[in-house]
N, C-alpha and C. Protein backbone atom coordinates (compact mmCIF):
# COMPACT_ATOMS: atom_id res chain seq x y z
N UNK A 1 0.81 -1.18 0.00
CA UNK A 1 0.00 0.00 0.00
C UNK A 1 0.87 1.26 0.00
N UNK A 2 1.92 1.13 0.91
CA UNK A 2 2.89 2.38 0.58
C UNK A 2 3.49 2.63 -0.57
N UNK A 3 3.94 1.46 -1.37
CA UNK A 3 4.25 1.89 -3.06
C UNK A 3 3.30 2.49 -3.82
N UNK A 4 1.83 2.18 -3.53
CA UNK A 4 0.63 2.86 -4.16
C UNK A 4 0.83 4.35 -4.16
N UNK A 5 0.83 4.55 -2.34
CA UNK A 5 0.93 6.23 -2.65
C UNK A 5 1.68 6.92 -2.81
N UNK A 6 3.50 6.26 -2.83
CA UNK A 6 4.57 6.83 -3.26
C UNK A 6 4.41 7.29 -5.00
N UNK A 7 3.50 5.92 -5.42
CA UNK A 7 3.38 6.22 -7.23
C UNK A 7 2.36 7.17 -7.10
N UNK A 8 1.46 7.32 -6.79
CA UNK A 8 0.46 8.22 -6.61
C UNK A 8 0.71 9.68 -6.20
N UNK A 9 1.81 9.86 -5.14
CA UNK A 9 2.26 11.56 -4.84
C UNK A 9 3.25 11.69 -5.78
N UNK A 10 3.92 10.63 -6.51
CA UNK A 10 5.02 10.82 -7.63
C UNK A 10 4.04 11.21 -8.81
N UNK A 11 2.96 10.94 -9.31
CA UNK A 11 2.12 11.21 -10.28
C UNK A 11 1.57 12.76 -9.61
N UNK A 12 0.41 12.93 -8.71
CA UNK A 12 0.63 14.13 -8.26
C UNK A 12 1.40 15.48 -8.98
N UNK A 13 2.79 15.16 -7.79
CA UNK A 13 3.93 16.39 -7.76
C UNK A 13 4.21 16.72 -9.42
N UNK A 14 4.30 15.04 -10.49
CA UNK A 14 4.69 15.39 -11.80
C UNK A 14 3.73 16.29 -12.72
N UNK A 15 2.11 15.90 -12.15
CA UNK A 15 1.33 16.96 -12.70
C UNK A 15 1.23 18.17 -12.67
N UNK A 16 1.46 18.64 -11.38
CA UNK A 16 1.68 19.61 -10.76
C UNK A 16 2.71 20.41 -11.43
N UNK A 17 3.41 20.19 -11.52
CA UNK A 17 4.72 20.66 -12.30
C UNK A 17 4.43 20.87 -13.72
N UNK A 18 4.04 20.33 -14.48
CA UNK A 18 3.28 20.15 -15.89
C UNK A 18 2.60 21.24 -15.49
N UNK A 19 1.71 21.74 -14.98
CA UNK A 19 0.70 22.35 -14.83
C UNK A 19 1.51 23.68 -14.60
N UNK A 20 2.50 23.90 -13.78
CA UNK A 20 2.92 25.18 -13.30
C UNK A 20 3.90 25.46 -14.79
N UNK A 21 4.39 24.50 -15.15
CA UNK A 21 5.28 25.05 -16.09
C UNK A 21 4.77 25.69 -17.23
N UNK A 22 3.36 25.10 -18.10
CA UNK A 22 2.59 25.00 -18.88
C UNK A 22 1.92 26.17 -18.33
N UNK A 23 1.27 26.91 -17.60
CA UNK A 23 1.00 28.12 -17.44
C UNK A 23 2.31 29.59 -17.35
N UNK A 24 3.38 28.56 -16.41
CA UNK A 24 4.04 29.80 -17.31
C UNK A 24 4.48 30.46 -18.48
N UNK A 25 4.85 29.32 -19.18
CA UNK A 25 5.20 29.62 -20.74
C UNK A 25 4.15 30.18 -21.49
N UNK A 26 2.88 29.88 -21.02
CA UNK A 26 1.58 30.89 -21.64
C UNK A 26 1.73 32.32 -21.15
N UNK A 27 2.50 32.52 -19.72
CA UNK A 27 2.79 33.75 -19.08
C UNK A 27 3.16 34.61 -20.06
N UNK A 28 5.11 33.75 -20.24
CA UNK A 28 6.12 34.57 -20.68
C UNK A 28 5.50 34.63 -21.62
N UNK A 29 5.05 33.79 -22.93
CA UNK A 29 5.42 34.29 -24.67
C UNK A 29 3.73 34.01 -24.88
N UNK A 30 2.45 34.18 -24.21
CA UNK A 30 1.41 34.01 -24.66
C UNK A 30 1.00 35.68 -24.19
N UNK A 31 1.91 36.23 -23.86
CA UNK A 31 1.45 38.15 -23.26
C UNK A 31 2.34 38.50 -23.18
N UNK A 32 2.70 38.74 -24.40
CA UNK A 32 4.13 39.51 -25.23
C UNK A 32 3.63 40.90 -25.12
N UNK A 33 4.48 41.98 -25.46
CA UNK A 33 4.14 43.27 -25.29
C UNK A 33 3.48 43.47 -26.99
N UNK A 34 2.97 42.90 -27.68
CA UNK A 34 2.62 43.25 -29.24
C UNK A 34 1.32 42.50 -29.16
N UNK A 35 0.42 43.89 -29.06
CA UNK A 35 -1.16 43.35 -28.96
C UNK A 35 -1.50 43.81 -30.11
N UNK A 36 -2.92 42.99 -30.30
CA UNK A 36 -3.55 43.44 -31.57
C UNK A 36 -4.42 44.51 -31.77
N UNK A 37 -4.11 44.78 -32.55
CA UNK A 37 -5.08 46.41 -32.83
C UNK A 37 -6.21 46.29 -32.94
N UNK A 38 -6.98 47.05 -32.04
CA UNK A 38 -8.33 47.41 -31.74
C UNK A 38 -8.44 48.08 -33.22
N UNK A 39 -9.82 46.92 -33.62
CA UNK A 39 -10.43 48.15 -34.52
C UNK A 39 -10.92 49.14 -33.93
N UNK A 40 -11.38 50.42 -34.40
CA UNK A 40 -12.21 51.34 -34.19
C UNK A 40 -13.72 50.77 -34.11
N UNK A 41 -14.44 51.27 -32.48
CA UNK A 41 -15.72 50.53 -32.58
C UNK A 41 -16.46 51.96 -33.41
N UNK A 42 -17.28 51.10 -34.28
CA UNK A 42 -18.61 52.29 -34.95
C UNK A 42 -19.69 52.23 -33.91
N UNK A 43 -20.22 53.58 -34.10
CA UNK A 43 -21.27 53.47 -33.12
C UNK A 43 -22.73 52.79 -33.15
N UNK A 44 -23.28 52.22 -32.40
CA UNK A 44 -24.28 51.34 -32.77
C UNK A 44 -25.40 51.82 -33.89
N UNK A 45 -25.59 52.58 -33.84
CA UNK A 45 -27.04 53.59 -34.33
C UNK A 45 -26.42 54.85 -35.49
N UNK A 46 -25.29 54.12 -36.17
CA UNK A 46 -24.71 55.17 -37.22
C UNK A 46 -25.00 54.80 -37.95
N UNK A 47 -25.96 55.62 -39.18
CA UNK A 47 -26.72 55.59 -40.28
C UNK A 47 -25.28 55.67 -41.40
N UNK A 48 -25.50 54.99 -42.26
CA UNK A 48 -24.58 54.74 -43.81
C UNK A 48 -24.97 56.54 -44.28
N UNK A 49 -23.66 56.88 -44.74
CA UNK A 49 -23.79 58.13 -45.78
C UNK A 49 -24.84 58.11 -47.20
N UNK A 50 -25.42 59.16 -47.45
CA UNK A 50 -26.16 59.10 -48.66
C UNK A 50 -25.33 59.22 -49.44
N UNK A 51 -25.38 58.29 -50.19
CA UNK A 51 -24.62 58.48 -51.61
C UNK A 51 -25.58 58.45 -52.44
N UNK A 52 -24.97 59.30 -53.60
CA UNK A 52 -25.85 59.93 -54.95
C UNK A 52 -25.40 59.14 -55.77
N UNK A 53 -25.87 58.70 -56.45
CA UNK A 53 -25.59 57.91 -58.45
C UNK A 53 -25.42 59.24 -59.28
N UNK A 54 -25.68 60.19 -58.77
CA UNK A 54 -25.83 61.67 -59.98
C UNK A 54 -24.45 61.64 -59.77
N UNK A 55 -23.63 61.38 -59.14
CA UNK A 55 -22.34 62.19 -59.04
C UNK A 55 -21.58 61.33 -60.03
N UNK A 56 -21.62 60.06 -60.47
CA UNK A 56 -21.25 59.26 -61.46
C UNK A 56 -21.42 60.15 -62.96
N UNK A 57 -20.10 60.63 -63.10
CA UNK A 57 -20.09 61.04 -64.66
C UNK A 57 -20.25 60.48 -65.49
N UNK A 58 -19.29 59.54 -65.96
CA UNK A 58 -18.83 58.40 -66.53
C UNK A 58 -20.33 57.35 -66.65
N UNK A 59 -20.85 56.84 -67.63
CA UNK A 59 -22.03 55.77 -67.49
C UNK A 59 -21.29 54.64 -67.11
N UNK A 60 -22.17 53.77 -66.58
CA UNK A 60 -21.67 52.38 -66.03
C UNK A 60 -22.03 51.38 -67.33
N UNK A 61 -21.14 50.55 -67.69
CA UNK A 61 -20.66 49.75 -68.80
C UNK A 61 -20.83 48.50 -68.02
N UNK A 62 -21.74 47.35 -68.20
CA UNK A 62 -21.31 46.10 -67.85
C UNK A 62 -20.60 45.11 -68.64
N UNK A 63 -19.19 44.74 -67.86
CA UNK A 63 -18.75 44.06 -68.66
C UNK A 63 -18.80 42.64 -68.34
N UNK A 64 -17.63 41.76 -69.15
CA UNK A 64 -17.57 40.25 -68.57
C UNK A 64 -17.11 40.09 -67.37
N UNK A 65 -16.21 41.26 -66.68
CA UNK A 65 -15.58 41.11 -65.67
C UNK A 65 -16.89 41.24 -64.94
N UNK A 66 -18.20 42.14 -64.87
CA UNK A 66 -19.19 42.72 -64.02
C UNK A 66 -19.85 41.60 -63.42
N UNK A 67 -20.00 40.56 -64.86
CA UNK A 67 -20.77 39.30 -64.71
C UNK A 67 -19.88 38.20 -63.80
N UNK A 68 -18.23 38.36 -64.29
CA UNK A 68 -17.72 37.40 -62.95
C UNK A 68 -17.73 37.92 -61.74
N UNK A 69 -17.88 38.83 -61.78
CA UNK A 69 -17.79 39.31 -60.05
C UNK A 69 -19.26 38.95 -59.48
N UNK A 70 -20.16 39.23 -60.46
CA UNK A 70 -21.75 38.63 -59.46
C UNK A 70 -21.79 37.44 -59.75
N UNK A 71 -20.86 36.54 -60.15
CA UNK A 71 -20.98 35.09 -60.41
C UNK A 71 -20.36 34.44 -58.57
N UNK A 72 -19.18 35.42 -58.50
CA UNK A 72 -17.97 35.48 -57.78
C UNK A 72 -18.75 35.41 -56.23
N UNK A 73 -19.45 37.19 -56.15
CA UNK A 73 -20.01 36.96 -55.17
C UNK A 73 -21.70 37.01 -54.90
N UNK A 74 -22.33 37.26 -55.90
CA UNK A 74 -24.07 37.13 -55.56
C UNK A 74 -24.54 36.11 -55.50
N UNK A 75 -23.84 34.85 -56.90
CA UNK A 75 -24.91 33.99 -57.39
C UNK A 75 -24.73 32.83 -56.47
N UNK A 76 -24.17 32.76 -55.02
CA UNK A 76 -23.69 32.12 -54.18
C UNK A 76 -25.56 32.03 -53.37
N UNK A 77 -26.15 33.46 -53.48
CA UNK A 77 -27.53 33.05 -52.91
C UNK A 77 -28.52 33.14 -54.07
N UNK A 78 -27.68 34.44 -54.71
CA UNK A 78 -29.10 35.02 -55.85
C UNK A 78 -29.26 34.40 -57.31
N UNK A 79 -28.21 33.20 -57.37
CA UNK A 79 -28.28 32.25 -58.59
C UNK A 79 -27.65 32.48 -59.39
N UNK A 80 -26.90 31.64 -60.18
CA UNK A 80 -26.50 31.89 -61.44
C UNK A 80 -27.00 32.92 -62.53
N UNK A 81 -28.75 32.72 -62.73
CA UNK A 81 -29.33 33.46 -63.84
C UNK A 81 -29.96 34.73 -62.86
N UNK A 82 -29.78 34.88 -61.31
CA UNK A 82 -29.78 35.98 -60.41
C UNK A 82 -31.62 35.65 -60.15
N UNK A 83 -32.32 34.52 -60.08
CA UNK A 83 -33.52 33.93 -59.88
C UNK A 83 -34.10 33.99 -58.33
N UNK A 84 -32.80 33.94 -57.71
CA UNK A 84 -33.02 34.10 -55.91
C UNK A 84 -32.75 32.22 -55.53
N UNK A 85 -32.73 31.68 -56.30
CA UNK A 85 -32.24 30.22 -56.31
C UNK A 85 -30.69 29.77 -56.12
N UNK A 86 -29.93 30.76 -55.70
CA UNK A 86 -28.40 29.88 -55.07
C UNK A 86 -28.25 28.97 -54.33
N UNK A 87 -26.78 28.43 -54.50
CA UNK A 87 -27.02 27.18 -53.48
C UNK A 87 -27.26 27.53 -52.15
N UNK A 88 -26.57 28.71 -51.24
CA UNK A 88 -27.01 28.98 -50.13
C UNK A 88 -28.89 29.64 -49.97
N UNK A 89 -29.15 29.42 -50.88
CA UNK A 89 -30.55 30.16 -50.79
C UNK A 89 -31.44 29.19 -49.81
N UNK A 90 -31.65 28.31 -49.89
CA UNK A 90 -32.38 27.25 -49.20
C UNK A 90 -31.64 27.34 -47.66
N UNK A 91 -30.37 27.66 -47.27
CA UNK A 91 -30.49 27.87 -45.68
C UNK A 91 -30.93 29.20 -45.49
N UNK A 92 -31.31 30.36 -45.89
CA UNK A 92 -31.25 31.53 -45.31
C UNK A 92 -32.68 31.60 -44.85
N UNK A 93 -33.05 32.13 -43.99
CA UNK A 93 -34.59 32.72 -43.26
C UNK A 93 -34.95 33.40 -43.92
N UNK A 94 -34.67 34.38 -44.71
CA UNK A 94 -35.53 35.33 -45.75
C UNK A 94 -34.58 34.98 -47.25
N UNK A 95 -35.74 34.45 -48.05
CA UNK A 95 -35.20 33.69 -49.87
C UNK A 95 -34.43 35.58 -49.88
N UNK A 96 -33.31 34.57 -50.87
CA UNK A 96 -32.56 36.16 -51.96
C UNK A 96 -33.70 36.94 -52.67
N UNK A 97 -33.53 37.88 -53.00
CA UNK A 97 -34.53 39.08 -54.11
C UNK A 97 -33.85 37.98 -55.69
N UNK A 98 -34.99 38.09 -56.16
CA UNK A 98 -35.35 37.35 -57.56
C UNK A 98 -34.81 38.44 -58.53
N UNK A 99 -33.62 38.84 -59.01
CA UNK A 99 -33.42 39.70 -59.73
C UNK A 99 -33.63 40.00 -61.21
N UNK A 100 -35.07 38.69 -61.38
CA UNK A 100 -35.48 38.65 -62.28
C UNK A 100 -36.51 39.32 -62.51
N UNK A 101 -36.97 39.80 -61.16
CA UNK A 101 -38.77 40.52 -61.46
C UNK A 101 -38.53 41.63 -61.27
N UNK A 102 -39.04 42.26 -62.66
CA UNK A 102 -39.17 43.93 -62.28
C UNK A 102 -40.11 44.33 -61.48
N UNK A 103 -41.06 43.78 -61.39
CA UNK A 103 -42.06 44.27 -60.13
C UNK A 103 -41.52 44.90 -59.36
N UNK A 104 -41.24 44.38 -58.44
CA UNK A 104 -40.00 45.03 -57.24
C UNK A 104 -39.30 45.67 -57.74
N UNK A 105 -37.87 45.43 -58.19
CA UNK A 105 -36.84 46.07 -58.92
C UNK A 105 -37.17 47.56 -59.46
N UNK A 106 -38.42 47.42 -60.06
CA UNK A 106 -38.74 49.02 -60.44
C UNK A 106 -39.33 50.03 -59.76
N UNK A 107 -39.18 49.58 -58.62
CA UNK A 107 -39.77 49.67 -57.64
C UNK A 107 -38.96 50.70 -56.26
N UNK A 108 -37.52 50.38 -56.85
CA UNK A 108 -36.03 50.62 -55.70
C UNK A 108 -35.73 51.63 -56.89
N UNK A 109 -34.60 52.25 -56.26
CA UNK A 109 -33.61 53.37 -57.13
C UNK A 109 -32.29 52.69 -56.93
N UNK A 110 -31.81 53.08 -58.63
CA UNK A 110 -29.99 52.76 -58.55
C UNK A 110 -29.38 52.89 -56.88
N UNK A 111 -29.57 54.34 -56.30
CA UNK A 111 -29.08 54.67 -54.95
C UNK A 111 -29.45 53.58 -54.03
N UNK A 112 -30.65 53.10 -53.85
CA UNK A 112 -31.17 52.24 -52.49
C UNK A 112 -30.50 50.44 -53.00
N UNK A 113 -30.12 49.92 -54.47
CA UNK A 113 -29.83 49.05 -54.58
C UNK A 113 -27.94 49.17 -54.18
N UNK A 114 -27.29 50.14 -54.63
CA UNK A 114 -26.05 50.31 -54.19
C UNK A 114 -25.53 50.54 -53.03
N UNK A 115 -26.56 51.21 -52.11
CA UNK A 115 -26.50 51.15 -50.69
C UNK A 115 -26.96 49.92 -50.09
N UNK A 116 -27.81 49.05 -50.94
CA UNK A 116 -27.80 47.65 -50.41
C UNK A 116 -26.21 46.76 -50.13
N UNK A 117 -25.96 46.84 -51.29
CA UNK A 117 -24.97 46.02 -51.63
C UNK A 117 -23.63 46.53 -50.65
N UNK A 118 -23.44 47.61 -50.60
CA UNK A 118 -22.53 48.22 -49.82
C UNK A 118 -22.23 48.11 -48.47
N UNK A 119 -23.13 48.17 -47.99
CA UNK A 119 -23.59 48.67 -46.73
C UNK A 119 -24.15 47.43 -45.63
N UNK A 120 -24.72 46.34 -46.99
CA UNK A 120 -25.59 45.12 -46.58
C UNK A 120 -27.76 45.95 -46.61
N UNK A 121 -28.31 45.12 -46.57
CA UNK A 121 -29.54 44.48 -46.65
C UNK A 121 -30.05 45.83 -45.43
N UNK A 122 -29.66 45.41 -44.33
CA UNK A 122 -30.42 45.66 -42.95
C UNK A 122 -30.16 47.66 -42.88
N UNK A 123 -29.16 47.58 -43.82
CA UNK A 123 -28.86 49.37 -44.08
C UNK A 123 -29.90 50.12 -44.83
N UNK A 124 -30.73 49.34 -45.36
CA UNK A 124 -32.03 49.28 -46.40
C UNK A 124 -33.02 49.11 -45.95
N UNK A 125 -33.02 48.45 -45.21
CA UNK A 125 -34.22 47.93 -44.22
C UNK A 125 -34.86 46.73 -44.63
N UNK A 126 -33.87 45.87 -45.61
CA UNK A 126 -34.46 44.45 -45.79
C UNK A 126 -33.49 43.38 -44.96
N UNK A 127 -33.23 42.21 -45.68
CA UNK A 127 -32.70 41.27 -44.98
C UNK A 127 -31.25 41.69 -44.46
N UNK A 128 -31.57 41.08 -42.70
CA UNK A 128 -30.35 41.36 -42.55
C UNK A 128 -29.28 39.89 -42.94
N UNK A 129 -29.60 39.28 -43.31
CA UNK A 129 -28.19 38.21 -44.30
C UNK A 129 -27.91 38.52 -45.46
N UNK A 130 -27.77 39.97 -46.12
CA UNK A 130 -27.59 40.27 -47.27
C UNK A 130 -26.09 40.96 -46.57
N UNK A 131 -25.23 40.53 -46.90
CA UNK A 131 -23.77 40.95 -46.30
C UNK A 131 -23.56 42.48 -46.64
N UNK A 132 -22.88 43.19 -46.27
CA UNK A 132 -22.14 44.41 -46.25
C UNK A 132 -20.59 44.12 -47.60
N UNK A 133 -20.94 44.48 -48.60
CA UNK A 133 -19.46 44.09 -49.63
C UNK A 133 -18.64 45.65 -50.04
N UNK A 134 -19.08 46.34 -49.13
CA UNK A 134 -18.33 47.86 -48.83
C UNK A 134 -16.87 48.11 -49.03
N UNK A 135 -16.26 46.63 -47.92
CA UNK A 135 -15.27 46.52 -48.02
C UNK A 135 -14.07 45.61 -48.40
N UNK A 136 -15.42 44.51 -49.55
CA UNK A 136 -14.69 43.75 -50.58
C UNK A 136 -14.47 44.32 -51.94
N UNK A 137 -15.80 45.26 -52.67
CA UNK A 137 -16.08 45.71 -53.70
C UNK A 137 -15.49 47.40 -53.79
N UNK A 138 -15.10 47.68 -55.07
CA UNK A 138 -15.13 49.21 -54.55
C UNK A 138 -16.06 49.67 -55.20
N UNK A 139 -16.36 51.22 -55.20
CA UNK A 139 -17.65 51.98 -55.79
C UNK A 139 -18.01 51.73 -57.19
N UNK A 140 -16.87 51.82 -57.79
CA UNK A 140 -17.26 51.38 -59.17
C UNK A 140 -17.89 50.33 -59.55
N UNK A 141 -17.17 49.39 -59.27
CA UNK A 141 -17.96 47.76 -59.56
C UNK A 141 -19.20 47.77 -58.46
N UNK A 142 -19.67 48.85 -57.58
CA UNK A 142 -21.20 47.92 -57.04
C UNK A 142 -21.89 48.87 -58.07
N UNK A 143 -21.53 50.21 -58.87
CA UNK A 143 -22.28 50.85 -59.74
C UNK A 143 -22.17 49.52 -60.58
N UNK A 144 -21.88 49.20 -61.02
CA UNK A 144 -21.48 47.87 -61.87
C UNK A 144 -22.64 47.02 -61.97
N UNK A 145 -22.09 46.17 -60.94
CA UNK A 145 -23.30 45.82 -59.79
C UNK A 145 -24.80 45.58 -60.15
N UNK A 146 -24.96 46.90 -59.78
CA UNK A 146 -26.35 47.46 -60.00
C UNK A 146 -26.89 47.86 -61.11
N UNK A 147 -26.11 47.68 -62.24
CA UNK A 147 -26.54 48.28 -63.55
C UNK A 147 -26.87 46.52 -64.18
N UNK A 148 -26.22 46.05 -63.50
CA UNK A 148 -26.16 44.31 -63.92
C UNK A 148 -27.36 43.82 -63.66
N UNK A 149 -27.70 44.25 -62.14
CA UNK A 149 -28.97 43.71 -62.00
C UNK A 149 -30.34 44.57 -62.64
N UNK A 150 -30.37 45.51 -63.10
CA UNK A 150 -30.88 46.07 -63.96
C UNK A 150 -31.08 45.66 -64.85
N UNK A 151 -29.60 45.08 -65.38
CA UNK A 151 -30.15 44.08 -66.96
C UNK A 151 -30.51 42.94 -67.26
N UNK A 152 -30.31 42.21 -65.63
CA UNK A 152 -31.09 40.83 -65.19
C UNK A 152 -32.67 41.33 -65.62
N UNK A 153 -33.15 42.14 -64.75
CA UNK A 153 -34.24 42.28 -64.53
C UNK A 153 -35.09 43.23 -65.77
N UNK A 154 -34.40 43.51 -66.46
CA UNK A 154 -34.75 44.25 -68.07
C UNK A 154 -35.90 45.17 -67.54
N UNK A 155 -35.55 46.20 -66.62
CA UNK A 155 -36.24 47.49 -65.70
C UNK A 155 -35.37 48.35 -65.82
N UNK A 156 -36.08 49.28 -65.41
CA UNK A 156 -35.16 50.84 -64.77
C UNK A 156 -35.67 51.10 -63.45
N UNK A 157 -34.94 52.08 -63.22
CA UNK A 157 -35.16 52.67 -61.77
C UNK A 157 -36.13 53.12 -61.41
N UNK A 158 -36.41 53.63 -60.69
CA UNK A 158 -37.95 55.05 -60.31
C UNK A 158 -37.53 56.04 -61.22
């Protein structure tokens, strides 16, 4: 019985040790003096800037690149032919916009569809799983964008 608890306080003390050592080394090199940068928090209740489409000189041209980029990133919910049928479409709680029906579509302005896309869905006041691509896309290509889904939907604006 005394070899039991000699192996037993020898198991113990060895854990113990494991344990103290293994927290220090998280000490020394797991709280290094090089922290990560705080993003800047936005404030909860900060409204997106109005942006104008008038200020666009230049007309928006869709090209092949326009079509890979909404291949790239829309047709992931809003479909290949932009139908609201992507493969992620069937998990989301509110279906994609059918960017086939002008009903609706003619319904929105160039401005409120580019501030969709920008900004996300919930900046609009529709779905909030329509992502924010503000800061994947730049201005040009969501004018892009939006002129694309325009020609999905063979509409104009208000």
């Amino acid at each position: 019985m005394k070899t039991f608890d000699k192996l037993k306080s020898k198991i113990a003390i060895t854990f113990i040790f494991k344990c103290v050592f293994l927290i220090t080394a998280i000490g020394v090199f797991g709280c290094g003096e090089k922290q990560a940068k705080k993003s800047p928090q936005l404030p909860l209740k900060a409204e997106p800037p109005t942006l104008s489409l008038k200020k666009e000189v230049r007309p928006v041209i869709v090209t092949g690149k326009t079509r890979e980029t909404y291949q790239w990133y829309c047709a992931q919910c809003h479909g290949i032919k932009g139908k609201g049928d992507g493969i992620n479409a069937k998990f989301l709680t509110v279906p994609p916009r059918n960017h086939t029906k002008a009903e609706y579509l003619e319904t929105r302005t160039d401005e409120q569809f580019f501030q969709a896309i920008k900004f996300g869905g919930l900046s609009v006041g529709r779905a909030p799983c329509m992502p924010a691509w503000g800061n994947t896309l730049n201005d040009s290509t969501i004018h892009e964008l939006v002129r694309y889904i325009r020609e999905l939907c063979q509409c104009e604006a208000l």
